[in-house]
Protein backbone atom coordinates (compact mmCIF):
# COMPACT_ATOMS: atom_id res chain seq x y z
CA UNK A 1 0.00 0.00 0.00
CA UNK A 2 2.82 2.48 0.80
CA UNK A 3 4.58 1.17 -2.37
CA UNK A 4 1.02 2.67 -4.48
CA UNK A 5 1.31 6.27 -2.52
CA UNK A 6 5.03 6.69 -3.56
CA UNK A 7 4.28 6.63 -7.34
CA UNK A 8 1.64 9.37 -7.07
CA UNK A 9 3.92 11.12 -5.37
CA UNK A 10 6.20 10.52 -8.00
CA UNK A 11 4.40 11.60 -10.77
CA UNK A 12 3.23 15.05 -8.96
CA UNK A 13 7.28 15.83 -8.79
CA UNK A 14 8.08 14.96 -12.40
CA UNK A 15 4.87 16.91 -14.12
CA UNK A 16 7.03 19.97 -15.10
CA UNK A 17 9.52 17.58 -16.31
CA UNK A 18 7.20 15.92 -18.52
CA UNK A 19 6.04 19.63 -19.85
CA UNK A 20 9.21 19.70 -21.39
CA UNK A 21 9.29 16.34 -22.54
CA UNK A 22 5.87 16.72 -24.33
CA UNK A 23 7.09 19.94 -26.35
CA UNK A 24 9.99 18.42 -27.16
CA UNK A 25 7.53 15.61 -28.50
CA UNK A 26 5.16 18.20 -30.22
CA UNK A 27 8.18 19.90 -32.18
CA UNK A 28 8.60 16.62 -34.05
CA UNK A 29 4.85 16.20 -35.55
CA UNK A 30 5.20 19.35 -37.99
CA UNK A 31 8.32 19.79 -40.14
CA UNK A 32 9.20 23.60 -41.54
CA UNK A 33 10.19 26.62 -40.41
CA UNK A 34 7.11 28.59 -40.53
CA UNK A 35 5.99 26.47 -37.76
CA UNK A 36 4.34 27.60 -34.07
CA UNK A 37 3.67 26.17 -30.79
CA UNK A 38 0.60 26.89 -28.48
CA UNK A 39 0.45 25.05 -25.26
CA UNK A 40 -3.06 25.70 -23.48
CA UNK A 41 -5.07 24.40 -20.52
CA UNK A 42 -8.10 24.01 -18.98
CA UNK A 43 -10.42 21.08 -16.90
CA UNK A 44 -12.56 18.73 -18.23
CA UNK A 45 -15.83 17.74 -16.88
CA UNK A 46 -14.65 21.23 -14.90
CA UNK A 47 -12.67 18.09 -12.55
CA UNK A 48 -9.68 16.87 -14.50
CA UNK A 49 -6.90 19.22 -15.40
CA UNK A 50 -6.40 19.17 -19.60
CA UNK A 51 -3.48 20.31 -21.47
CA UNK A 52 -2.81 20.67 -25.20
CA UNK A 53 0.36 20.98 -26.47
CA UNK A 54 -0.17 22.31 -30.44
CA UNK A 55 2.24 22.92 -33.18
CA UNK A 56 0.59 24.47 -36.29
CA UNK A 57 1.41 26.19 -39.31
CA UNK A 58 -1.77 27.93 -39.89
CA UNK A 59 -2.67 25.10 -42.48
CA UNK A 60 -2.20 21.62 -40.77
CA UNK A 61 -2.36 21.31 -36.59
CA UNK A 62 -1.29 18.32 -34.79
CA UNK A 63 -0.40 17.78 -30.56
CA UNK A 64 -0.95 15.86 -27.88
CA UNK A 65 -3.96 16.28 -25.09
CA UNK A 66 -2.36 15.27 -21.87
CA UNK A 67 -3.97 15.00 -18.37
CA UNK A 68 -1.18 15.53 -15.48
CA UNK A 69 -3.32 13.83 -13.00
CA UNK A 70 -3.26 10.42 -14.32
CA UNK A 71 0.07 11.24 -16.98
CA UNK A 72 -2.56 10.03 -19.90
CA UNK A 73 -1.41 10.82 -23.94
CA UNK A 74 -3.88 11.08 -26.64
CA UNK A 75 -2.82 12.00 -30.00
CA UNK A 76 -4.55 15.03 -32.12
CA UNK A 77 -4.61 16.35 -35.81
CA UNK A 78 -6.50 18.72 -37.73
CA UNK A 79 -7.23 22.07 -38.98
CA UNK A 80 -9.07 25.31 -39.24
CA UNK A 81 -12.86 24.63 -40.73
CA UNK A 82 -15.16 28.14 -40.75
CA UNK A 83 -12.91 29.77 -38.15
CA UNK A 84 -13.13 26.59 -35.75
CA UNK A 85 -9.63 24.44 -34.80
CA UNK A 86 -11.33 20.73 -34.77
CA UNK A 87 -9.18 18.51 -33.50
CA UNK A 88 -9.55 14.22 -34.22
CA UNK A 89 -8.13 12.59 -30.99
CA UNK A 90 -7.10 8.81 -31.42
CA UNK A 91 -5.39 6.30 -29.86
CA UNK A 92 -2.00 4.18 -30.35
CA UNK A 93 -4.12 1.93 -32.60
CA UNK A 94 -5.27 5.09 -34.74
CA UNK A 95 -8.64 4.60 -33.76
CA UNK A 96 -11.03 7.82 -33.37
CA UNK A 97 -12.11 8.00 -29.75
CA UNK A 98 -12.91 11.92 -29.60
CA UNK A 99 -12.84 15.40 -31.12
CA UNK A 100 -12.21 18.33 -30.24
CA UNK A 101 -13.97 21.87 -31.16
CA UNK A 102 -12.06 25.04 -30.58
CA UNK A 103 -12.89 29.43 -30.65
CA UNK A 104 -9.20 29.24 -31.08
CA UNK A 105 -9.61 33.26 -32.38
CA UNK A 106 -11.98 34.60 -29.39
CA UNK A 107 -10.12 36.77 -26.60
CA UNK A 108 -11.82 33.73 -24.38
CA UNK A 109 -10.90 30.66 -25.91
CA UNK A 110 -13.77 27.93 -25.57
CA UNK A 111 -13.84 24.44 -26.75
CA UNK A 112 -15.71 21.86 -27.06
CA UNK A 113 -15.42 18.17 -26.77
CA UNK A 114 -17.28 15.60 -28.07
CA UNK A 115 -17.38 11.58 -28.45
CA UNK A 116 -17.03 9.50 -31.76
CA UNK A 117 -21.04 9.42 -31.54
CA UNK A 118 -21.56 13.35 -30.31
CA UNK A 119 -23.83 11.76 -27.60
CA UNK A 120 -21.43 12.64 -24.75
CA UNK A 121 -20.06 16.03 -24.74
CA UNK A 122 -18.26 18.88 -22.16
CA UNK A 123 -17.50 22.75 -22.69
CA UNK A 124 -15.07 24.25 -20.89
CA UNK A 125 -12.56 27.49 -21.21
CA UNK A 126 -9.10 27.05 -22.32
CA UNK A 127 -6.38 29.30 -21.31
CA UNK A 128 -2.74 29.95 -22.56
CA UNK A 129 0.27 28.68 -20.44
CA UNK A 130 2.28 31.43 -19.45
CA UNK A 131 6.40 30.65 -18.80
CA UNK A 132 5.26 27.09 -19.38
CA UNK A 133 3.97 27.49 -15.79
CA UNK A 134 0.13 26.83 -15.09
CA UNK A 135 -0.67 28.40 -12.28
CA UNK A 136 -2.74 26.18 -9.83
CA UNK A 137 -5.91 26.85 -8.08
CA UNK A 138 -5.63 26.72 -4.51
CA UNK A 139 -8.71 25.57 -3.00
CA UNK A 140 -9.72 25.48 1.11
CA UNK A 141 -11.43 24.52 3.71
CA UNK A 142 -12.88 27.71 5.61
CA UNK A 143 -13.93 27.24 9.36
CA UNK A 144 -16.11 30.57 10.68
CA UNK A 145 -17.52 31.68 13.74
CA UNK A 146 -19.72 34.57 14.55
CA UNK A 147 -23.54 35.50 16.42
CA UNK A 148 -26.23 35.62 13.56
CA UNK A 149 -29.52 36.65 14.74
CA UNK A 150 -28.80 36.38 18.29
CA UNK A 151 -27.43 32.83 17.50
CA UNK A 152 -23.83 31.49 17.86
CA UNK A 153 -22.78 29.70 14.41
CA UNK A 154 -20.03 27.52 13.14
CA UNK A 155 -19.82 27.89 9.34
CA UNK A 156 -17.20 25.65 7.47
CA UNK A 157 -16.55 26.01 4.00
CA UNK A 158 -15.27 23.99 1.48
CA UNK A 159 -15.06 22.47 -2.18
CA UNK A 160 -15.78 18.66 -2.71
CA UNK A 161 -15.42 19.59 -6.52
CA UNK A 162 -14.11 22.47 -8.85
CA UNK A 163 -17.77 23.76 -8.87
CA UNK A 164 -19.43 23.05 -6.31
CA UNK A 165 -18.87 24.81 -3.48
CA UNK A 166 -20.42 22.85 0.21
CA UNK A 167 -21.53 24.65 3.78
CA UNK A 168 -21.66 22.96 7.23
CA UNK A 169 -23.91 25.42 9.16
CA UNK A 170 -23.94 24.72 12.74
CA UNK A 171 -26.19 26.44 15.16
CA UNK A 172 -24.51 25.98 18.41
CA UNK A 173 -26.88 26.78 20.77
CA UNK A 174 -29.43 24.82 19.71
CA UNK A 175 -26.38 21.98 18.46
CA UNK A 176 -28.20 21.78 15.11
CA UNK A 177 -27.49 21.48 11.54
CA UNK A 178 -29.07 23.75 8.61
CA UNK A 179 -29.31 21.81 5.66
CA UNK A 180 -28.62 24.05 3.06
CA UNK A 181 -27.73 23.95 -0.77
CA UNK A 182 -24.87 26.82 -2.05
CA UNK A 183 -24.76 28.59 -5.14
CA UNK A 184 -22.00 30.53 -6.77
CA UNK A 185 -22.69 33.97 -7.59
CA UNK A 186 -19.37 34.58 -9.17
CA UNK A 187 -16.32 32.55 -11.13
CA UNK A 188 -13.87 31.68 -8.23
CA UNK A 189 -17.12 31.55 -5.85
CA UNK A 190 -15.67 34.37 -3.15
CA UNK A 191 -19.31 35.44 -3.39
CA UNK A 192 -22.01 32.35 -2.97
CA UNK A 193 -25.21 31.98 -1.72
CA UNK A 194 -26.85 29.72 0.71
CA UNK A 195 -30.18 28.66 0.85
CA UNK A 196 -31.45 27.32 3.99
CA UNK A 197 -34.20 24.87 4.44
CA UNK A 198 -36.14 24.29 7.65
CA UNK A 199 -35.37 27.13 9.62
CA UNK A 200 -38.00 30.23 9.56
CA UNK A 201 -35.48 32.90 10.73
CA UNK A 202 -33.25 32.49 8.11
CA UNK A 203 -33.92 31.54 4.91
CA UNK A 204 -30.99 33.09 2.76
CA UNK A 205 -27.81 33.93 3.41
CA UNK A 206 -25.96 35.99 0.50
CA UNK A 207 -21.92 35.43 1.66
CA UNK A 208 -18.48 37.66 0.79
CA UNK A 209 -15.26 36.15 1.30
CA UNK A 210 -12.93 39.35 2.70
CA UNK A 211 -9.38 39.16 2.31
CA UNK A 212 -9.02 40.04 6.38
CA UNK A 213 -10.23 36.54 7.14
CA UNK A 214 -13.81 37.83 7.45
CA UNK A 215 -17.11 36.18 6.21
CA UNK A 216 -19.47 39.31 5.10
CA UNK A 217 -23.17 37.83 5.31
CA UNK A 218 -26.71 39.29 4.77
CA UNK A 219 -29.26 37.51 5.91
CA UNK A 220 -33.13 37.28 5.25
CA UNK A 221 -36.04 35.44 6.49
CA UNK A 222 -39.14 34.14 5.71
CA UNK A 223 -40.76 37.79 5.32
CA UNK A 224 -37.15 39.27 3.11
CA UNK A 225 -36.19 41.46 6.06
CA UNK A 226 -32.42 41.88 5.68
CA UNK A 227 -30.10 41.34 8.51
CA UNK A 228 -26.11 41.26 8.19
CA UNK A 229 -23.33 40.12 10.39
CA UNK A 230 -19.69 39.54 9.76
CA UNK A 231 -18.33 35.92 11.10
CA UNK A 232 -14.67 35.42 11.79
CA UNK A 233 -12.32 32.97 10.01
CA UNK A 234 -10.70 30.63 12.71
CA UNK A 235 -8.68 28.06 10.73
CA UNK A 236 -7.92 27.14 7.16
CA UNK A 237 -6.75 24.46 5.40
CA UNK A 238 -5.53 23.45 1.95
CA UNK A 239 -8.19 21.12 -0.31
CA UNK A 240 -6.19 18.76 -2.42
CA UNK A 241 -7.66 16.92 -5.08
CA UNK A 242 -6.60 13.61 -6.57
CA UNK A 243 -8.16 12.54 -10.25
CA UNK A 244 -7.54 9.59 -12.66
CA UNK A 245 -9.02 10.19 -16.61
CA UNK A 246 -8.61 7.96 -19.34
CA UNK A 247 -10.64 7.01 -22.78
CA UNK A 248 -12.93 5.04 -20.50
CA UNK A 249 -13.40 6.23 -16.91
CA UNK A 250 -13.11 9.06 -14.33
CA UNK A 251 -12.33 9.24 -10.95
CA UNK A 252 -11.87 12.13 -8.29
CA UNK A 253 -11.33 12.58 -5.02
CA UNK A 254 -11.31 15.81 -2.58
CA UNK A 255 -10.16 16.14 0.77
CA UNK A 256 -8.11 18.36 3.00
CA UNK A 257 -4.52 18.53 3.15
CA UNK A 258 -3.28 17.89 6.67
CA UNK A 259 0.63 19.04 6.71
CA UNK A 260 3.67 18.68 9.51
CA UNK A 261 3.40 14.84 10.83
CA UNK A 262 0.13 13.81 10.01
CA UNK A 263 0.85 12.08 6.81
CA UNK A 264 -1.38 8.75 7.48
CA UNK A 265 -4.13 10.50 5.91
CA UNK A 266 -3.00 11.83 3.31
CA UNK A 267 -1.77 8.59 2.01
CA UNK A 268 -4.32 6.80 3.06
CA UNK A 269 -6.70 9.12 0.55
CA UNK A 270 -4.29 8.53 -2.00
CA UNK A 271 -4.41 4.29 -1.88
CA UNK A 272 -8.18 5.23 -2.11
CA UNK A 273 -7.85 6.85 -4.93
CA UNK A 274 -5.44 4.26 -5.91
CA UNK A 275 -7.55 1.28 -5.38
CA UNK A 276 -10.44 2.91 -6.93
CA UNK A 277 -8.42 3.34 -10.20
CA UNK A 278 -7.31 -0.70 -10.06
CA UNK A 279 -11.52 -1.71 -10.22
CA UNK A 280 -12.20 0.83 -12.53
CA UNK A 281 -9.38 -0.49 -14.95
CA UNK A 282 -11.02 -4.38 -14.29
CA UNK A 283 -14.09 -2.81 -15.62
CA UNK A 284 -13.04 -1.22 -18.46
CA UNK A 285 -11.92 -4.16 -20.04
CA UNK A 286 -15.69 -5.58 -19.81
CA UNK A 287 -17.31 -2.63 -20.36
CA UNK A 288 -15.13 -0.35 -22.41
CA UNK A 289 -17.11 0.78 -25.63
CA UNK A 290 -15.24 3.73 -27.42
CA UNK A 291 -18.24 5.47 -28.82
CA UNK A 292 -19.48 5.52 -24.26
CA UNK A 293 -16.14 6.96 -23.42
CA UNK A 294 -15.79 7.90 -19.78
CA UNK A 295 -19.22 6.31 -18.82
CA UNK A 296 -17.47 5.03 -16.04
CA UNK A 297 -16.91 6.88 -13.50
CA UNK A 298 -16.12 7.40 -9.69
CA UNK A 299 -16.37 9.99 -6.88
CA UNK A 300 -15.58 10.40 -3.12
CA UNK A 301 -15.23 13.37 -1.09
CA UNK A 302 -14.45 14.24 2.65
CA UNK A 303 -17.57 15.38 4.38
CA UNK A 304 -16.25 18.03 7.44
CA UNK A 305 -18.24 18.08 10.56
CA UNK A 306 -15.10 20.05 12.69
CA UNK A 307 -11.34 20.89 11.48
CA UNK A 308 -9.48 22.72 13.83
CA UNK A 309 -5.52 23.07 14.03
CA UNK A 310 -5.70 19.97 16.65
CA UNK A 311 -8.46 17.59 15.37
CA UNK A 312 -10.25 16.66 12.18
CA UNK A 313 -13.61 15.01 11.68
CA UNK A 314 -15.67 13.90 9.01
CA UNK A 315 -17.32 10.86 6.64
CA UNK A 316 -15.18 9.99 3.60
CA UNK A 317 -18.39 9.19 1.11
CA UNK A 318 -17.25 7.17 -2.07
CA UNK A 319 -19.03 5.67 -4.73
CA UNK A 320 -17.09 3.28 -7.43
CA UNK A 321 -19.51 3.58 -10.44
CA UNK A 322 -22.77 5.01 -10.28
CA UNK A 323 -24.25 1.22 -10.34
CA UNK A 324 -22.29 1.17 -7.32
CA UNK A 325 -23.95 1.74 -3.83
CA UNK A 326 -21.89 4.92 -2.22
CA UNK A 327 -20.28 3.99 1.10
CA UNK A 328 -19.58 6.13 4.37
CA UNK A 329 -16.71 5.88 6.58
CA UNK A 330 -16.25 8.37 9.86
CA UNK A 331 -13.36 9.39 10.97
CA UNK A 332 -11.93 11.68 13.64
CA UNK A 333 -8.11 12.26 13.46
CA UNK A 334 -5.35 14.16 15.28
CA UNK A 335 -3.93 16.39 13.08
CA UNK A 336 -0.45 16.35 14.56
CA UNK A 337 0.40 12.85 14.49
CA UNK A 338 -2.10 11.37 12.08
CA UNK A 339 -3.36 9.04 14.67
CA UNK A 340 -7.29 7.78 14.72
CA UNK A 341 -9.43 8.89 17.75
CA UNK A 342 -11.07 5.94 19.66
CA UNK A 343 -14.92 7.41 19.76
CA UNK A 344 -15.06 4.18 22.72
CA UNK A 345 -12.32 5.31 24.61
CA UNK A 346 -13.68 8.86 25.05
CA UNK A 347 -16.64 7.26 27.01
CA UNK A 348 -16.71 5.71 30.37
CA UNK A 349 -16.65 1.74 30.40
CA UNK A 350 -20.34 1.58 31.68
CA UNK A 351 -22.43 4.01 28.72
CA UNK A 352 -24.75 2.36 27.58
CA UNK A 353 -23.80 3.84 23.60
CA UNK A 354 -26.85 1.86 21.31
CA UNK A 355 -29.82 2.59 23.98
CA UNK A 356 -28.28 6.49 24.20
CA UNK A 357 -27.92 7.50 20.84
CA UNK A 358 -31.25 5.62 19.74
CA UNK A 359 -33.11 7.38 21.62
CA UNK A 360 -32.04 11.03 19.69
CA UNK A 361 -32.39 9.00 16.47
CA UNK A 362 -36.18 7.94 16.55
CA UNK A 363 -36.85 11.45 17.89
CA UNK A 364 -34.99 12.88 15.05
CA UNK A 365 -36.65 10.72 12.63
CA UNK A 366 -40.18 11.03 13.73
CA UNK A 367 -39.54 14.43 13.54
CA UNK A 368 -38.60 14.15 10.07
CA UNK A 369 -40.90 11.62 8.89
CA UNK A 370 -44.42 11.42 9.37
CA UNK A 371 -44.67 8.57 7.96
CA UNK A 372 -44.36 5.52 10.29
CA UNK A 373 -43.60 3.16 7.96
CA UNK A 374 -40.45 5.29 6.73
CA UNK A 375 -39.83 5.86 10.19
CA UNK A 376 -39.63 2.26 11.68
CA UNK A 377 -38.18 1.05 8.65
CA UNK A 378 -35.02 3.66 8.74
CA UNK A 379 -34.52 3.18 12.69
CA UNK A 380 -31.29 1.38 13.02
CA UNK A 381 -30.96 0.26 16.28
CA UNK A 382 -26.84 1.54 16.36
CA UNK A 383 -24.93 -0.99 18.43
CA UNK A 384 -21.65 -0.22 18.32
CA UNK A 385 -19.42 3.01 18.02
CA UNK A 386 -18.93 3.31 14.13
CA UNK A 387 -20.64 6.21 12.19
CA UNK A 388 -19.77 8.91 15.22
CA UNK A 389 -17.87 12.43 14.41
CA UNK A 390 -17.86 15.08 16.50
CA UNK A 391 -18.52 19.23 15.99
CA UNK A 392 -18.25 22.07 18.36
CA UNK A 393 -21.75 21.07 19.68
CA UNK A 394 -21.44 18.03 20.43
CA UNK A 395 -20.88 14.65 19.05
CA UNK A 396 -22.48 13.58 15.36
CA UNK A 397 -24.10 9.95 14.45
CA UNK A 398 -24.46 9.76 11.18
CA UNK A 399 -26.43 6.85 9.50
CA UNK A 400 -25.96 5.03 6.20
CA UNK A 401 -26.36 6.67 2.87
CA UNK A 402 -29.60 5.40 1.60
CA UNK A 403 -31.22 6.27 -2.06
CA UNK A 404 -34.45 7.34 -0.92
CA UNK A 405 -33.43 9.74 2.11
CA UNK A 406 -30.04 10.11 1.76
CA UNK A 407 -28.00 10.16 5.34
CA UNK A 408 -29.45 11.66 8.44
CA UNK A 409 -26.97 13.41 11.24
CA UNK A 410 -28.67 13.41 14.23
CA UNK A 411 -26.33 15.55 16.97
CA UNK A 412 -26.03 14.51 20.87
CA UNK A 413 -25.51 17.97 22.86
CA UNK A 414 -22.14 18.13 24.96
CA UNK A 415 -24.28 18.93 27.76
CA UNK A 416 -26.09 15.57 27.46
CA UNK A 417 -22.41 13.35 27.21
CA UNK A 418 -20.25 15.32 29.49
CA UNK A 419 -21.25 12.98 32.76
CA UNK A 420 -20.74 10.15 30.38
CA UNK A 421 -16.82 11.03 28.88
CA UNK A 422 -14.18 10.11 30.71
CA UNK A 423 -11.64 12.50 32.70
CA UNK A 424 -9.04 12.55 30.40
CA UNK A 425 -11.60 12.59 27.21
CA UNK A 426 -10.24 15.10 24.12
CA UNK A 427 -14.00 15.69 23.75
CA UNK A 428 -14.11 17.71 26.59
CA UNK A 429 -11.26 20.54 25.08
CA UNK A 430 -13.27 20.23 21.50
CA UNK A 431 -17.42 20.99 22.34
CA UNK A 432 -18.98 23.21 24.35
């Protein structure tokens, strides 16, 4: 397993090596001297970083599309028709597998690519390497904290994709969640909305990113009155992003980068991503159908419930295909050594964990759910000490994904587990 995190460490160090190696590579497809080279970039599916390296001479165009993350080569040729750059890709057999559409002469370059059949197809904005350098988008994960309406909040923010942008809303005093959706208002999303569902004092919140660490918000209600507050930034972290393309599948993962010693997780996300890529490959050779490129595909992402600079928590949530059933796994970490948290150990030997937490679940659920039947059928009767994170409130169970009503987090109040922790419990430094 170590052996498999190495080389994707390897590959991230020799990328600007293989830049040069790939114009180097380009130079050879066109002979003359009237000859020129344009190198561009951009990210497919808006995921998966794309680069083209072109050589032209205004008649014939030929290059290679390469994609860092996974050090794939597909070959391209073509030429100008009505003021478009289309592009034939094909593989080391010479077979057509895509094609590529290009505004190479707009002051925004967009493109357009396409299968063999034209049934699968993604736009997307190409830009022109400067100093042979890309420059990479940083992306984080934001942890706020401020009084809206009267109300302490946590507010983390974070990316579990290029595009779409996720908020954790935690009202501490009442140690609940908002479940929210959040939309970008804005092309590197420093300006998003969030709409909130099931909560009548707020039902938008329209958010600024500051460059002093400060999260502008104005808020409305039910009735539009507009209230603002500004919420304080209290710890950031790096999101890094592994992804695998080919001709046949996809694969990306997102999840924060923990530096100094705790490494453990870090690799342990990449043999995820890692092992992920092995079963995808197994299917492509039953599946594989070049006109269905990249119908395969794969997804996880790190769900936050608390970061600070001594503790992480959180669900990775993965899926292999999407005939696959997606999977949860929580985990609460110590940030400076790497190490796993022992929920168990937090508690005293004589809690009685299944009867406790049950007992906030049905009430949660019949809450939620009218319906009986959906109620007794979802009631799971925990047993054990898997599916627990924690956030500032308190600590989180979380139940299995399920198609029909997703996953439900259900939150136990510190004040309702601090006779039940143990003396020397880390709890106890984290919630309130």
């Amino acid at each position: 397993m170590k052996f498999i995190a190495y080389i994707l460490m390897f590959f991230s160090l020799n990328l600007e090596a293989q830049n040069v190696l790939l114009q180097k590579e380009v130079t050879s497809l066109l002979h003359g001297t009237n000859t020129q080279k344009l190198i561009l970039y951009g990210y497919f599916d808006n995921k998966f970083e794309v680069q083209l390296y072109l050589i032209h001479d205004n008649k014939d165009w030929a290059g290679v599309c390469y994609y860092p993350s996974s050090d794939t080569k597909i070959n391209l040729e073509g030429g100008m028709i009505d003021d478009k750059l289309i592009l034939n890709e094909s593989d080391s057999l010479q077979d057509n597998i895509g094609m590529w559409k290009i505004d190479i002469n707009e002051p925004e370059i967009t493109a357009k690519w396409m299968n063999p059949s034209g049934r699968l197809h993604f736009d997307m904005i190409l830009k022109p390497i400067a100093n042979k350098k890309i420059a990479k988008e940083l992306l984080s994960v934001d942890t706020y904290e401020g009084e809206i309406i009267n109300n302490n909040y946590n507010i983390i923010i974070y990316n579990i994709d290029r595009n779409i942008k996720k908020a954790v809303i935690l009202n501490l005093n009442k140690a609940k969640y908002l479940t929210n959706v959040v939309k970008c208002k804005n092309k590197n999303c420093t300006d998003f909305n969030i709409i909130i569902n099931g909560d009548k004092k707020i039902r938008r919140l329209e958010c600024h990113q500051e460059e002093n660490n400060i999260l502008k918000i104005n808020i409305y209600n039910q009735f539009i009155t507009k209230f603002t507050a500004k919420l304080k930034k209290i710890s950031s972290f790096e999101n890094r992003a592994i992804s695998f393309i080919n001709k046949a599948y996809r694969y990306y993962i997102s999840f924060p980068l923990l530096k100094s010693k705790s490494i453990h997780f870090d690799k342990e996300m990449r043999v995820l991503a890692e092992t992920y890529k092995m079963e995808l490959d197994k299917l492509e050779k039953s599946k594989l159908d070049l006109e269905n490129r990249l119908q395969l595909s794969a997804n996880a992402w790190f769900d936050v419930d608390f970061i600070s600079n001594n503790v992480i928590s959180g669900t990775i949530i993965s899926q292999k295909s999407y005939e696959d059933e997606i999977k949860t796994t929580s985990i609460i970490i110590k940030i400076k050594n790497g190490k796993y948290i022992d929920v168990k150990k937090q508690f005293k030997s004589d809690f009685n964990y299944g009867f406790f937490i049950n007992q906030f679940l049905k009430n949660e659920i019949n809450t939620m759910y009218k319906d009986k039947t959906i109620s007794k059928w979802y009631h799971l009767k925990p047993n054990d000490f898997k599916n627990i994170t924690i956030c500032k409130a308190g600590i989180v169970y979380s139940t299995k994904f399920n198609s029909i009503i997703g996953t439900i987090k259900v939150i136990i109040p510190y004040g309702d587990i601090k006779d039940k922790l143990t003396r020397k419990s880390i709890f106890k430094k984290i919630m309130l």
